[in-house]
Protein backbone atom coordinates (compact mmCIF):
# COMPACT_ATOMS: atom_id res chain seq x y z
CA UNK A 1 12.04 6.57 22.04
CA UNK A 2 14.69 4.07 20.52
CA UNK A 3 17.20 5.19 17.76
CA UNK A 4 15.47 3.16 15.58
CA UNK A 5 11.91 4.60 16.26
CA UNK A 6 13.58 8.11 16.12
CA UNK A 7 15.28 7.19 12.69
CA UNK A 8 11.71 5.78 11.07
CA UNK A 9 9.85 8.72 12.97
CA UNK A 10 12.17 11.23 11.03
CA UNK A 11 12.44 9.44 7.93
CA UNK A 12 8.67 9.31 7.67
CA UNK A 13 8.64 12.86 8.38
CA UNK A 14 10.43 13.60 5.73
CA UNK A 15 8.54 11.92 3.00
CA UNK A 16 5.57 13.96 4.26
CA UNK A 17 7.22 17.10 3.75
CA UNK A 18 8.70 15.62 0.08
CA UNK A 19 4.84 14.92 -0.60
CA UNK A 20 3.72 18.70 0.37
CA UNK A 21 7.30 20.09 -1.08
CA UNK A 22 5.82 19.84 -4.92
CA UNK A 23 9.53 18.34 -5.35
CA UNK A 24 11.16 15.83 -7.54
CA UNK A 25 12.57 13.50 -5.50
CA UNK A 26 15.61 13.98 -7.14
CA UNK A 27 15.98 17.85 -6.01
CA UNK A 28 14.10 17.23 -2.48
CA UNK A 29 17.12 14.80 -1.67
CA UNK A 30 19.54 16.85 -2.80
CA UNK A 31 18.00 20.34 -0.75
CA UNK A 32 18.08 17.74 2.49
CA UNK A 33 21.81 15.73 1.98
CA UNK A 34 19.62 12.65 1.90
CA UNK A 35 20.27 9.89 -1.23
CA UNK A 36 17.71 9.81 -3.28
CA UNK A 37 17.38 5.39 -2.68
CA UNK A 38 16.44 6.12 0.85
CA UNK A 39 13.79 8.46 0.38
CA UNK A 40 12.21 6.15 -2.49
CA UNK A 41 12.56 3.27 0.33
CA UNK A 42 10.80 5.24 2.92
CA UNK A 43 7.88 6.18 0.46
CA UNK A 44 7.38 2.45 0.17
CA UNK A 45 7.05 2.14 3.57
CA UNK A 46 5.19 4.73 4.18
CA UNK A 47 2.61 3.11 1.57
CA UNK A 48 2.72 -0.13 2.77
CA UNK A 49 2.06 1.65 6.66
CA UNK A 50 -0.84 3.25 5.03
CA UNK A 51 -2.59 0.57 2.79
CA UNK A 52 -5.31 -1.89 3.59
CA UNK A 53 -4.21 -4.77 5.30
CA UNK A 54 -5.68 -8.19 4.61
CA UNK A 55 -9.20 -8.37 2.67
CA UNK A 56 -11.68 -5.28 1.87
CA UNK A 57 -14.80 -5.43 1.92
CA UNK A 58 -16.75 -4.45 -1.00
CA UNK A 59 -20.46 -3.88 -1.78
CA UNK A 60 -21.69 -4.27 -5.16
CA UNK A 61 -24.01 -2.12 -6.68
CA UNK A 62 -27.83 -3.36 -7.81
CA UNK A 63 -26.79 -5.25 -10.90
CA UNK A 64 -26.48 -9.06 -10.74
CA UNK A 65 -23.18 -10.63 -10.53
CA UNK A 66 -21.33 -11.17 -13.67
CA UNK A 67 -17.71 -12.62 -12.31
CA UNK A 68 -15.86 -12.11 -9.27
CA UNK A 69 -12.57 -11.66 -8.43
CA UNK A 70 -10.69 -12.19 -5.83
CA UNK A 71 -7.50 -10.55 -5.36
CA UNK A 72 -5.00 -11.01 -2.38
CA UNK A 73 -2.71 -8.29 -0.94
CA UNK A 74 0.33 -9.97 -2.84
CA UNK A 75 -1.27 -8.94 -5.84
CA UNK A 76 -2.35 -12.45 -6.83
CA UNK A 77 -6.06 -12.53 -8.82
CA UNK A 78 -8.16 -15.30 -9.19
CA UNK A 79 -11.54 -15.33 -10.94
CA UNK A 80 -14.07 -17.24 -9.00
CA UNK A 81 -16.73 -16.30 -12.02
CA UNK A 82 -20.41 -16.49 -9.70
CA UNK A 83 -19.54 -19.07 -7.90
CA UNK A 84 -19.73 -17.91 -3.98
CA UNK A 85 -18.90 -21.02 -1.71
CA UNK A 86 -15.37 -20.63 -4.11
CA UNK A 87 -14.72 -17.20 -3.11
CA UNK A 88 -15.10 -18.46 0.63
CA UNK A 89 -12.84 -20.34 0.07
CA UNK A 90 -10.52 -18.70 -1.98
CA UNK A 91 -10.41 -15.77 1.05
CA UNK A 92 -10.46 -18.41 4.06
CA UNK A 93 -7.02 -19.97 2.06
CA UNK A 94 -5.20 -16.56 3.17
């Protein structure tokens, strides 16, 4: 395994146990000699490693369609109201 994938391996590692630890960050850091920054990177990562990627698909329930939005993993919404063919094309722009 490279350095690298050691480091991230490790680093991920220890968010887990930070997550489990019912720990501030703050004293979680400070019990491991790590800065507190670098564990608040790694739980980004870890989220972004561990979030949906791209599109989900969703199923709507029995009532008719009132507006729908369309919102893309940048965090971008965009309200395609009924219209269908738009939201086709709205996802088929990403």
């Amino acid at each position: 395994m490279s350095t690298l994938a050691s480091k991230r391996a490790h680093m991920l590692s220890l968010v887990e146990q930070w997550r489990t630890s019912g720990q501030t960050q703050k004293a979680f850091c400070q019990f491991q000699g790590i800065r507190p920054g670098t564990l608040a990177y790694w739980v980004r990562i870890s989220k972004e490693d561990h979030g949906p990627s791209g599109f989900v698909e969703v199923f709507p329930k029995n009532n008719p369609i009132q507006k729908i939005e369309v919102i893309y993993p940048n965090g971008v919404k965009v309200n395609a109201g009924t219209d269908l063919a738009l939201v086709s094309r709205l996802i088929h722009l990403y």
